[in-house]
N, C-alpha and C. Protein backbone atom coordinates (compact mmCIF):
# COMPACT_ATOMS: atom_id res chain seq x y z
N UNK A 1 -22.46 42.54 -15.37
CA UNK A 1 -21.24 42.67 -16.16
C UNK A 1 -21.63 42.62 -17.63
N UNK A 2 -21.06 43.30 -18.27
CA UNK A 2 -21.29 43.33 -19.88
C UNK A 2 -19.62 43.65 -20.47
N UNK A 3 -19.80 42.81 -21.74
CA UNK A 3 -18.82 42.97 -22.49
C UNK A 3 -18.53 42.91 -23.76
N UNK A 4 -17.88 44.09 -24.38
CA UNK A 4 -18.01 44.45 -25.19
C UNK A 4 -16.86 44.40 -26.15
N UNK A 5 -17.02 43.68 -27.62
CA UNK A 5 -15.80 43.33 -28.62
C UNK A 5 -16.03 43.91 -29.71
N UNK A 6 -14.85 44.54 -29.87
CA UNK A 6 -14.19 45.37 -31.02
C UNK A 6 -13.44 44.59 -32.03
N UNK A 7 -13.99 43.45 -32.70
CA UNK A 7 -13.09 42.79 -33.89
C UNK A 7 -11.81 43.69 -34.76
N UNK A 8 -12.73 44.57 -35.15
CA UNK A 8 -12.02 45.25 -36.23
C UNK A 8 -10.99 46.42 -35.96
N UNK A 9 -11.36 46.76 -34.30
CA UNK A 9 -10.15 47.65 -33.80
C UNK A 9 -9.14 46.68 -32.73
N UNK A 10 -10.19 45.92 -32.56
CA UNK A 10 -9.11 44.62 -31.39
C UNK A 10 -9.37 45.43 -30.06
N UNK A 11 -10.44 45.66 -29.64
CA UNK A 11 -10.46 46.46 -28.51
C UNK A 11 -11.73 45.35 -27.91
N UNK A 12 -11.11 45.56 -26.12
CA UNK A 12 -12.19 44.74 -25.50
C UNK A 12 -12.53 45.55 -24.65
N UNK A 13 -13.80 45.31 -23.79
CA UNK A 13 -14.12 46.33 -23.09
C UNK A 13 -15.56 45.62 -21.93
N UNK A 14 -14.79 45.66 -20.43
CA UNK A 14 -15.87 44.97 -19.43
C UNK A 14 -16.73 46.31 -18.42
N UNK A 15 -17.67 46.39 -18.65
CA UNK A 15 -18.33 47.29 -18.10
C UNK A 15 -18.82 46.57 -16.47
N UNK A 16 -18.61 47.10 -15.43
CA UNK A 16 -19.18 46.61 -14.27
C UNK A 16 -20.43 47.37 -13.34
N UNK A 17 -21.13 47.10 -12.43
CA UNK A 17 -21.79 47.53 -11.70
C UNK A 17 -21.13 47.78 -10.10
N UNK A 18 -21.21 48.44 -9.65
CA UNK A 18 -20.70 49.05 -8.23
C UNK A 18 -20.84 47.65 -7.47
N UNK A 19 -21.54 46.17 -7.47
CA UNK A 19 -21.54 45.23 -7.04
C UNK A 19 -20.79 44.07 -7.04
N UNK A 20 -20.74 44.11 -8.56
CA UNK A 20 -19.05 43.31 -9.01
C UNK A 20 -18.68 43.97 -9.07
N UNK A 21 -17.91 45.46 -9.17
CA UNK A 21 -16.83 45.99 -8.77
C UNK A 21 -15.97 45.69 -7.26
N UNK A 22 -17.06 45.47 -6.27
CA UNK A 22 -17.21 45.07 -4.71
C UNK A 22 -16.97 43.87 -4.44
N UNK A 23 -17.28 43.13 -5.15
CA UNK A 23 -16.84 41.37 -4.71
C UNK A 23 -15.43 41.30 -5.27
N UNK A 24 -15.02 40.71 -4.45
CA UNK A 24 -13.79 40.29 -4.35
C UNK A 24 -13.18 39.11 -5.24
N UNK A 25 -14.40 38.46 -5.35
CA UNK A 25 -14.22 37.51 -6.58
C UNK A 25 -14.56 37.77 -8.40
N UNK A 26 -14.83 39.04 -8.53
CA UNK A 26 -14.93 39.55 -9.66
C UNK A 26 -13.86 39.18 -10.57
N UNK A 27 -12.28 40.30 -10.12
CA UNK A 27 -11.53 39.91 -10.72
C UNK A 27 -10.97 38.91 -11.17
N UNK A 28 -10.80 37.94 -9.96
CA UNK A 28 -10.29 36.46 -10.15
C UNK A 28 -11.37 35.73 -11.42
N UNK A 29 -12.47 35.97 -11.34
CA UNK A 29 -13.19 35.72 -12.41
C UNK A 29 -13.10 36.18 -14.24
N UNK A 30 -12.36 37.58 -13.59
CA UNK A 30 -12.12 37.96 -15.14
C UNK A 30 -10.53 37.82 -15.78
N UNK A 31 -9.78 37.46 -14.79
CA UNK A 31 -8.34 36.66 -15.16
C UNK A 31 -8.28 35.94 -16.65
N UNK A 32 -9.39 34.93 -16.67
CA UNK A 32 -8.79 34.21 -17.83
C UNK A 32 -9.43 34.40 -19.39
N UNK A 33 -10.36 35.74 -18.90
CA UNK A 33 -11.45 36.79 -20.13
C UNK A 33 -10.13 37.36 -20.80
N UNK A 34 -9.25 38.22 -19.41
CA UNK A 34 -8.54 39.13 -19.96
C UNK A 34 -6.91 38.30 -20.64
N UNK A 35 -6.70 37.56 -20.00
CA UNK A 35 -5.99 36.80 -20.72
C UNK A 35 -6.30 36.50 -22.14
N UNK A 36 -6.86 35.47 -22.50
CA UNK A 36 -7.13 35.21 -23.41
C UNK A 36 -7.32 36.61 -24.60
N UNK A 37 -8.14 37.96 -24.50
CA UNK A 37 -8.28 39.02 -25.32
C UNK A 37 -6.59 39.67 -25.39
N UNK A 38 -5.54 39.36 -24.22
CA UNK A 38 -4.63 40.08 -24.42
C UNK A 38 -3.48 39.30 -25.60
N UNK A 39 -3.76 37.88 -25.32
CA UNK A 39 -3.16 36.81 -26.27
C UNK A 39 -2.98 37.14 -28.01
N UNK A 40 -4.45 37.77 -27.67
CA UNK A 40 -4.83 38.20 -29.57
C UNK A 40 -4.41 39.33 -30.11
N UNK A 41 -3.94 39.86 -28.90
CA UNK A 41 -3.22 41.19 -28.99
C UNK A 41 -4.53 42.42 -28.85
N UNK A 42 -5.44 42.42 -27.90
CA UNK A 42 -7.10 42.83 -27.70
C UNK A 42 -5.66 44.09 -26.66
N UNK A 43 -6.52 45.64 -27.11
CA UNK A 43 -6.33 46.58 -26.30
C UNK A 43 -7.41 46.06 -25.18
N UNK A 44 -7.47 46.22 -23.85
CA UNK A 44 -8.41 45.52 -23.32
C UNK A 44 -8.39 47.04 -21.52
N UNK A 45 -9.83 47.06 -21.57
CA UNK A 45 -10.58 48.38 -20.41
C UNK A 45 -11.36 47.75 -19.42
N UNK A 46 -11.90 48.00 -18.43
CA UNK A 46 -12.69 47.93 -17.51
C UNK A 46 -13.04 48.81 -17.02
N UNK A 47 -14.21 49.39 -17.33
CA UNK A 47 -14.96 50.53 -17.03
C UNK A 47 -15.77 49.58 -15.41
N UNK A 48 -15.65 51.21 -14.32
CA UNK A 48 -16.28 50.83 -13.12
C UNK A 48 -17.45 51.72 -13.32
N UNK A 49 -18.61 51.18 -12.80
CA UNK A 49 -19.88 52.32 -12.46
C UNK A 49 -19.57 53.37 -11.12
N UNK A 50 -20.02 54.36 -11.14
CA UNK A 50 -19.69 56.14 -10.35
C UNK A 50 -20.63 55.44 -9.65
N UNK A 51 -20.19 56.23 -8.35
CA UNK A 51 -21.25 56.35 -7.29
C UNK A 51 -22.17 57.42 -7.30
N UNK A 52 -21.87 58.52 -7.95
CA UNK A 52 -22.60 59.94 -7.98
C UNK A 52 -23.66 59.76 -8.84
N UNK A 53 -25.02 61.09 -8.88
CA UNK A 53 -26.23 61.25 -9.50
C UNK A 53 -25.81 61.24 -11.34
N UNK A 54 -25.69 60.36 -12.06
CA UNK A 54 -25.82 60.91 -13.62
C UNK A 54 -26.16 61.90 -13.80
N UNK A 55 -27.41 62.26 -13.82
CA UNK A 55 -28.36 63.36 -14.42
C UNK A 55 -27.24 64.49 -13.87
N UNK A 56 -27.76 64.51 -12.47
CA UNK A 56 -26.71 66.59 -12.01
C UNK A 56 -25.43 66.17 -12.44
N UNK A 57 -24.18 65.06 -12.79
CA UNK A 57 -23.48 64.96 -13.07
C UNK A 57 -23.06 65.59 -14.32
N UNK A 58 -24.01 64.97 -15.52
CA UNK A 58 -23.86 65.29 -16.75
C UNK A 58 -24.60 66.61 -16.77
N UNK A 59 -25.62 67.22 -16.00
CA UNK A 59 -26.16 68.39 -16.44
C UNK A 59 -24.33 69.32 -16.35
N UNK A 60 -24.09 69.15 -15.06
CA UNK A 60 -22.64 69.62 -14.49
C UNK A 60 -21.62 69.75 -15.77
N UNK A 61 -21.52 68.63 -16.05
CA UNK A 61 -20.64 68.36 -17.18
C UNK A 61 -20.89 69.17 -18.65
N UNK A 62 -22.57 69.16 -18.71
CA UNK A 62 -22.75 69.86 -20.20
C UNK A 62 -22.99 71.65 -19.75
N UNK A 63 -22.85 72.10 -18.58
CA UNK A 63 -22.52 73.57 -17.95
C UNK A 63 -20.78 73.86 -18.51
N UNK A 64 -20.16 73.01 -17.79
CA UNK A 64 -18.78 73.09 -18.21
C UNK A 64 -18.59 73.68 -19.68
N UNK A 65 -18.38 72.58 -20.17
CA UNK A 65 -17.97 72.66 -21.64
C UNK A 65 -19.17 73.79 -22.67
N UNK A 66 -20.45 74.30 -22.20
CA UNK A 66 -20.78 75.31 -22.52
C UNK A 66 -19.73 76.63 -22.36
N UNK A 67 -19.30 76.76 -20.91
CA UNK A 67 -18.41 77.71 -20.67
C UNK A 67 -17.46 77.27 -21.42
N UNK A 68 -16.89 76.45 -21.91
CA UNK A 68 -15.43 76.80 -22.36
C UNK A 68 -15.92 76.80 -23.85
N UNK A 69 -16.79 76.72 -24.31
CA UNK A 69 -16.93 76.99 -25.29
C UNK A 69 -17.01 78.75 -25.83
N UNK A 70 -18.46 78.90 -24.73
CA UNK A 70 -18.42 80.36 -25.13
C UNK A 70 -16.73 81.32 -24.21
N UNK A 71 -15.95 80.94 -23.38
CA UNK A 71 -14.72 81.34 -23.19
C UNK A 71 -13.57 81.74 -24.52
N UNK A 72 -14.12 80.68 -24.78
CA UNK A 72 -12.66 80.52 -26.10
C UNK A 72 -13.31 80.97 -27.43
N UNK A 73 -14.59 81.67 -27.69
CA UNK A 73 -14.79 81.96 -28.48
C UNK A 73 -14.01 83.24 -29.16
């Protein structure tokens, strides 16, 4: 788990692994994180980790937006 604070935008942000995403006791654990950041008035995210390959993902992803680039030219 990692987490990440935005003072100056008020943004919080818990990054997880596909393992604590899976335990069941994760959340109950992050109850009184997210509390407390929402108190201060914290925009507040939880990013989950993908199950799929990064690499062919993002190659995938930077194919895409090539095409719509050269599309809309």
């Amino acid at each position: 788990m990692q987490i990440e604070i935005n003072k100056e935008f008020k943004f919080a942000s818990i990054w997880l692994t596909n393992d604590e995403a899976d335990d069941p006791c994760t959340m109950d654990n992050l109850k009184p994180i997210i509390k407390k950041f929402r108190e201060k008035k914290y925009k507040f995210v939880i990013f989950y980790s993908g199950k799929g390959d990064l690499l062919e993902l993002t190659k995938d992803l930077l194919k895409h937006n090539k095409n719509l680039t050269v599309n809309n030219s």
